[in-house]
N, C-alpha and C. Protein backbone atom coordinates (compact mmCIF):
# COMPACT_ATOMS: atom_id res chain seq x y z
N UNK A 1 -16.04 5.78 -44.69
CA UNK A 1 -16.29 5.94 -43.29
C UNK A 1 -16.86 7.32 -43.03
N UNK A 2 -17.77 7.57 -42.10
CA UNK A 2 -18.48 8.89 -41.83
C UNK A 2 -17.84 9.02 -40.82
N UNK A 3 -17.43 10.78 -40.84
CA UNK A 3 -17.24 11.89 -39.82
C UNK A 3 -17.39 11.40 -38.30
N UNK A 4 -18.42 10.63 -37.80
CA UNK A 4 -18.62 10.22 -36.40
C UNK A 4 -17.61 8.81 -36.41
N UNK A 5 -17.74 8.07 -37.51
CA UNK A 5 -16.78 6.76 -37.07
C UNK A 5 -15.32 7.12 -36.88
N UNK A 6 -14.81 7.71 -37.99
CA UNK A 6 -13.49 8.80 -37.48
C UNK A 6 -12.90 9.34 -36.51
N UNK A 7 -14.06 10.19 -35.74
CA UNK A 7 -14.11 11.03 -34.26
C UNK A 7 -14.36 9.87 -33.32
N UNK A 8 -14.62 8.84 -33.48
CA UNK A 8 -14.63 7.96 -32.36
C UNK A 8 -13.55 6.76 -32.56
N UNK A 9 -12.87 6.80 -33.41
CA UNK A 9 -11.64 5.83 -33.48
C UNK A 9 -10.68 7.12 -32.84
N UNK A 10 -10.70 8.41 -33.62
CA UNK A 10 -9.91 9.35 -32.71
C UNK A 10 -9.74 9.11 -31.23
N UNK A 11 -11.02 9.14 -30.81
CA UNK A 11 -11.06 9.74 -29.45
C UNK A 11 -10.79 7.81 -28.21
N UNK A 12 -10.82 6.82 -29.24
CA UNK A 12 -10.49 5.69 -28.78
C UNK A 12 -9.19 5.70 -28.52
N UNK A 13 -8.52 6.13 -29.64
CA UNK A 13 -7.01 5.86 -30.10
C UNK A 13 -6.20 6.68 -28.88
N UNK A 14 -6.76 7.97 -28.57
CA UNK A 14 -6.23 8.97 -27.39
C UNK A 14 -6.68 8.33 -25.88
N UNK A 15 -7.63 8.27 -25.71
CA UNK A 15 -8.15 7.07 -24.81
C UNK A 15 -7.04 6.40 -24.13
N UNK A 16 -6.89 5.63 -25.42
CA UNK A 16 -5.70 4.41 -25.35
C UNK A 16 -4.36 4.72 -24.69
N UNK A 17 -4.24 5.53 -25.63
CA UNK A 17 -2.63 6.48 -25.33
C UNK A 17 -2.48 7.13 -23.85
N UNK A 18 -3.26 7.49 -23.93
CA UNK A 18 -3.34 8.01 -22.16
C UNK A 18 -3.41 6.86 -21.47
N UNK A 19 -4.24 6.26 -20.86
CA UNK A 19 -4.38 5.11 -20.69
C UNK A 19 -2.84 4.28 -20.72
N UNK A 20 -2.05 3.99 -21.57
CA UNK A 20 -0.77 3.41 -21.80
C UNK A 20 0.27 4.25 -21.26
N UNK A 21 0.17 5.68 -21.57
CA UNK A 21 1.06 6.42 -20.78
C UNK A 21 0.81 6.65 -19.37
N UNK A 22 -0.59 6.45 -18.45
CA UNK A 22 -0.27 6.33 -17.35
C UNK A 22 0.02 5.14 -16.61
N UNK A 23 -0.25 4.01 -17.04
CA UNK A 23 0.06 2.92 -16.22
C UNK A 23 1.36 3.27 -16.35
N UNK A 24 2.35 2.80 -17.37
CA UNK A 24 3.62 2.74 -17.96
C UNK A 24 4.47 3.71 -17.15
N UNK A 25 3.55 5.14 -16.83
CA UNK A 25 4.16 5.80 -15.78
C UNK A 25 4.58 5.25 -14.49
N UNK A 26 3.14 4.14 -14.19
CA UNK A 26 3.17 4.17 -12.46
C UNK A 26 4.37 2.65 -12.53
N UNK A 27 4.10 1.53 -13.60
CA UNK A 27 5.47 1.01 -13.66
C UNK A 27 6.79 1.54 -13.55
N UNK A 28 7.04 2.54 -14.38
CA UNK A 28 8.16 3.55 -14.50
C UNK A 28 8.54 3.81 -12.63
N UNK A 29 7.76 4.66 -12.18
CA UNK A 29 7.71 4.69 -10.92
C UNK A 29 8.16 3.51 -10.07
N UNK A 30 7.50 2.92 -9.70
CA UNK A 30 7.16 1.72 -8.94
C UNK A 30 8.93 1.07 -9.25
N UNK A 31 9.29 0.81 -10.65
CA UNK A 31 10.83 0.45 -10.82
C UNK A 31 11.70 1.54 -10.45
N UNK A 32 11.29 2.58 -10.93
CA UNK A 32 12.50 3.15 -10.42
C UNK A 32 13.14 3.83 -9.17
N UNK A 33 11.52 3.96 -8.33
CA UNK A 33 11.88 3.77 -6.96
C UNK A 33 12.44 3.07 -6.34
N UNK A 34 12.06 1.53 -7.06
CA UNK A 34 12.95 0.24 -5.83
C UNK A 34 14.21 0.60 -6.23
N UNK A 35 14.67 0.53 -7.45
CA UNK A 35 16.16 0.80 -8.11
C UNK A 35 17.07 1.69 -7.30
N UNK A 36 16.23 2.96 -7.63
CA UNK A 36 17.57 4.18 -6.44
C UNK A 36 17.48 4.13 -5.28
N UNK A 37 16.36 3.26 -4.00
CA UNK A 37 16.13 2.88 -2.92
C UNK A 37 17.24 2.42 -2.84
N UNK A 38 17.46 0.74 -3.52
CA UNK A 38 18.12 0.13 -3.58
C UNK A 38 19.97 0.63 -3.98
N UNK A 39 20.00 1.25 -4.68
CA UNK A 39 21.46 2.24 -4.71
C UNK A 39 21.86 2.59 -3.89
N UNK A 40 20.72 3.68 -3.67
CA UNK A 40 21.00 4.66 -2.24
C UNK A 40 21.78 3.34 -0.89
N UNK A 41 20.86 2.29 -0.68
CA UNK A 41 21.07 2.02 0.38
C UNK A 41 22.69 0.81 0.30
N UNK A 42 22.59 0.47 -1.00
CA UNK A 42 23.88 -0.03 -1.66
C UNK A 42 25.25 0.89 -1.14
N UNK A 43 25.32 2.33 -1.76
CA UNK A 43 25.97 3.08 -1.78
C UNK A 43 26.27 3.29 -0.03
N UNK A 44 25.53 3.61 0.61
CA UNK A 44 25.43 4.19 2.12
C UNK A 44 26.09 3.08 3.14
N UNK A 45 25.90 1.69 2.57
CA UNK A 45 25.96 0.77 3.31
C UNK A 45 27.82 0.00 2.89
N UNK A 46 28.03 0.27 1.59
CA UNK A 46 29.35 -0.66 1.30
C UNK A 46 30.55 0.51 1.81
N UNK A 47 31.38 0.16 2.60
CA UNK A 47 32.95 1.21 3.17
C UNK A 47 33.12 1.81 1.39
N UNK A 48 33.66 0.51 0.48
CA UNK A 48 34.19 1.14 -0.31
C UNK A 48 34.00 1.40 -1.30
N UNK A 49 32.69 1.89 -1.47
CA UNK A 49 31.55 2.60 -2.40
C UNK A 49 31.49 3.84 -1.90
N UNK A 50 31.22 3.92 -0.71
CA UNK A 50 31.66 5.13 0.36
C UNK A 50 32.75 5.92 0.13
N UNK A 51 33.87 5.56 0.04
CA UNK A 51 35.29 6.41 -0.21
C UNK A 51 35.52 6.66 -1.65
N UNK A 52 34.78 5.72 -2.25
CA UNK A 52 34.82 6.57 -3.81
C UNK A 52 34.48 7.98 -3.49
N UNK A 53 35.65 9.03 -4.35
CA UNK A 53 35.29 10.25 -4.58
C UNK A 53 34.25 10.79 -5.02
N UNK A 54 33.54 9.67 -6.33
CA UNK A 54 32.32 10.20 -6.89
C UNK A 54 31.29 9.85 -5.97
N UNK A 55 31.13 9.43 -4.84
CA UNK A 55 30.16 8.71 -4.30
C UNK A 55 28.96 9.45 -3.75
N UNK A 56 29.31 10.66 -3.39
CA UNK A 56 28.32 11.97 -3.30
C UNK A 56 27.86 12.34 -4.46
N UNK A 57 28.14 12.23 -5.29
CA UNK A 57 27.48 12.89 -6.61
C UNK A 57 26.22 11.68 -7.29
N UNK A 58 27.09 10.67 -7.03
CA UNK A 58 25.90 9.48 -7.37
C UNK A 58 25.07 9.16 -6.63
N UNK A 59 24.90 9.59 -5.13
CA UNK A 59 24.01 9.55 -4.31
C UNK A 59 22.92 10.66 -4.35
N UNK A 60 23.62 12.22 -4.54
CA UNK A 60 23.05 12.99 -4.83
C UNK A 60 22.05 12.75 -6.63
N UNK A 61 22.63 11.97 -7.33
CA UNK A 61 21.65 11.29 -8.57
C UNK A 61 20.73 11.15 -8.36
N UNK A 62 21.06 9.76 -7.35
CA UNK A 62 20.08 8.99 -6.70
C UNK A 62 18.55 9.67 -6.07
N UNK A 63 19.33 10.39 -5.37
CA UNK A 63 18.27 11.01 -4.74
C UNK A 63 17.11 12.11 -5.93
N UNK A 64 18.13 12.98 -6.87
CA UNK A 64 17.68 13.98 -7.52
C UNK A 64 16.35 12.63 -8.53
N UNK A 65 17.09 11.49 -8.99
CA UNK A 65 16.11 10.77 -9.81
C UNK A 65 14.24 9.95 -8.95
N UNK A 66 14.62 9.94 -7.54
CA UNK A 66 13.46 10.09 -7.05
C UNK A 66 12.52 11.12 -6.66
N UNK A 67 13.29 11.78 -6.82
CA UNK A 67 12.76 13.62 -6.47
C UNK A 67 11.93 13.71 -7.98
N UNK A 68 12.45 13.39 -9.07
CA UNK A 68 11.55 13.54 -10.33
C UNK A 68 10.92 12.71 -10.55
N UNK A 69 11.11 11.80 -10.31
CA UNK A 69 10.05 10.57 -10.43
C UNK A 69 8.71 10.85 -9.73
N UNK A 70 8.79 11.17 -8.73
CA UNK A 70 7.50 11.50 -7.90
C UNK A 70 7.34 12.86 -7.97
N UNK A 71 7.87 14.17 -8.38
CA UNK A 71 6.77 15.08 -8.67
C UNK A 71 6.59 15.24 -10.65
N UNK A 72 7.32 15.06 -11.24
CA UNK A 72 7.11 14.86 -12.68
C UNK A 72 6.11 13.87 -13.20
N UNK A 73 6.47 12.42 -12.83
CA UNK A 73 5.39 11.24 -13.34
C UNK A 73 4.77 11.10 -12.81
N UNK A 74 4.69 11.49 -11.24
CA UNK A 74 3.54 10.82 -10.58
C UNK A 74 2.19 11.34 -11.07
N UNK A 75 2.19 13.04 -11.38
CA UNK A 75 1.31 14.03 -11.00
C UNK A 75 0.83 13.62 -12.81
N UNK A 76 1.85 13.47 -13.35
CA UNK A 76 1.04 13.20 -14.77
C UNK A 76 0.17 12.04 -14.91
N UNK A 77 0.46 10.72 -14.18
CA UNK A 77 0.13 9.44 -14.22
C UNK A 77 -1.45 9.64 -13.62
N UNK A 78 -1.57 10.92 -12.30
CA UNK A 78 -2.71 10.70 -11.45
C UNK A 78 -3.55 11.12 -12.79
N UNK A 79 -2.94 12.37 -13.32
CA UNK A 79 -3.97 13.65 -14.20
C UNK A 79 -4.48 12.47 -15.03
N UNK A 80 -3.79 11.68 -16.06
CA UNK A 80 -4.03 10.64 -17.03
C UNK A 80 -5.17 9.39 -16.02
N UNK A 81 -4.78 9.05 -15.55
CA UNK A 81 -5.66 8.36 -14.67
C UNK A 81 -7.18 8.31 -14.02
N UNK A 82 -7.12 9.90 -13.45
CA UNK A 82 -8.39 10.27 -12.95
C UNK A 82 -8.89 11.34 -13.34
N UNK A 83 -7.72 12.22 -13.88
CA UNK A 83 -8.26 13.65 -14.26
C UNK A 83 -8.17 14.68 -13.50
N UNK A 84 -7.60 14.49 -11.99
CA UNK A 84 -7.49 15.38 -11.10
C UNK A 84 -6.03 16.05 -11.57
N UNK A 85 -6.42 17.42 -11.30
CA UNK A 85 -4.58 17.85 -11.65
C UNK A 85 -4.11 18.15 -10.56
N UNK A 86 -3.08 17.54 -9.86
CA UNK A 86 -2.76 17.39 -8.61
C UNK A 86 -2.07 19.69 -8.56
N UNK A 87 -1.86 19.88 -9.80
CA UNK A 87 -1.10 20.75 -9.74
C UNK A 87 -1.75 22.23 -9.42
N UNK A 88 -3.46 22.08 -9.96
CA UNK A 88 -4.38 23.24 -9.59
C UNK A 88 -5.13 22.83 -8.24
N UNK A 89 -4.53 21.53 -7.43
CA UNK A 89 -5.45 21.41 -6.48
C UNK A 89 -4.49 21.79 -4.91
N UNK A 90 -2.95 21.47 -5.64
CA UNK A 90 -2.55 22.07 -4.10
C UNK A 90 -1.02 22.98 -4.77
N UNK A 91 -1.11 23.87 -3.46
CA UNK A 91 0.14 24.94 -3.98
C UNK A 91 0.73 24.50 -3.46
N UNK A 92 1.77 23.69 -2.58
CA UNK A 92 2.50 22.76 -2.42
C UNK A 92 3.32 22.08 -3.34
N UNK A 93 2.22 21.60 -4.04
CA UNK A 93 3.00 20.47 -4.97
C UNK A 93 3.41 20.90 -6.34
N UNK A 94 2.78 21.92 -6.25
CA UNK A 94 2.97 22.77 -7.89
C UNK A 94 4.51 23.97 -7.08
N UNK A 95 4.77 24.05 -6.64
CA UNK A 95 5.74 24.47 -6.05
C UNK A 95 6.95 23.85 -6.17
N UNK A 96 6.58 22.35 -5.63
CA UNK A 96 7.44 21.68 -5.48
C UNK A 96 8.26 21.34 -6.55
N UNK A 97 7.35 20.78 -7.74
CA UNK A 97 6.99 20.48 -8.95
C UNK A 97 7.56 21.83 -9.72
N UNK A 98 7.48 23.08 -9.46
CA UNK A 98 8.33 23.74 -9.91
C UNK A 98 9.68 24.20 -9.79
N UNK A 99 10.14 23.87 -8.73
CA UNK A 99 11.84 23.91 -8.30
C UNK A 99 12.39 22.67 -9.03
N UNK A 100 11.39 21.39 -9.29
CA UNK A 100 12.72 20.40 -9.24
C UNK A 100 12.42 19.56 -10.92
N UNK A 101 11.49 20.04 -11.31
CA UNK A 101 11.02 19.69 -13.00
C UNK A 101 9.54 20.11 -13.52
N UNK A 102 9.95 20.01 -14.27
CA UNK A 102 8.29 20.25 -15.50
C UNK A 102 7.92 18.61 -16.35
């Protein structure tokens, strides 16, 4: 095999991978939003899910696991996707994105 067929199975193979890691992201997303939606409003709504002692801490989960979901995967899923880096385009979100994950 020559040097160019190589560099272009390379650059297929990464392609790919990106490509797989961002959909897989926006699935990732997309589930695990309905999921802790669905907790959250589980938790908020049953009396005695409510009086559990731990019940603030698992809500506070809840919440902390949508908080990363949307500035951690989302911003990687767009970059993989389109190429925009959400993170050099607004100081906002790279802010945000820096208090609550990398």
């Amino acid at each position: 095999m020559s040097n160019t067929t190589v560099n272009n199975e390379i650059f297929n193979l990464q392609l790919a991978s990106k490509m797989i890691y961002a959909y897989g992201a926006l699935v990732l997303i997309a589930f695990g939003t309905v999921g802790n939606l669905l907790n959250i409003l589980v938790f908020i709504r049953w009396k005695s899910l409510r009086q559990m002692p731990n019940s603030v801490f698992l809500l506070a989960s809840f919440i902390g696991s949508l908080v990363q979901l949307w500035t951690v995967r989302f911003s990687l899923a767009v970059l993989n996707l389109t190429g925009i880096d959400l993170l050099k385009n607004s100081l906002f979100y790279c802010e945000i994105r820096w208090l609550f994950g990398r």
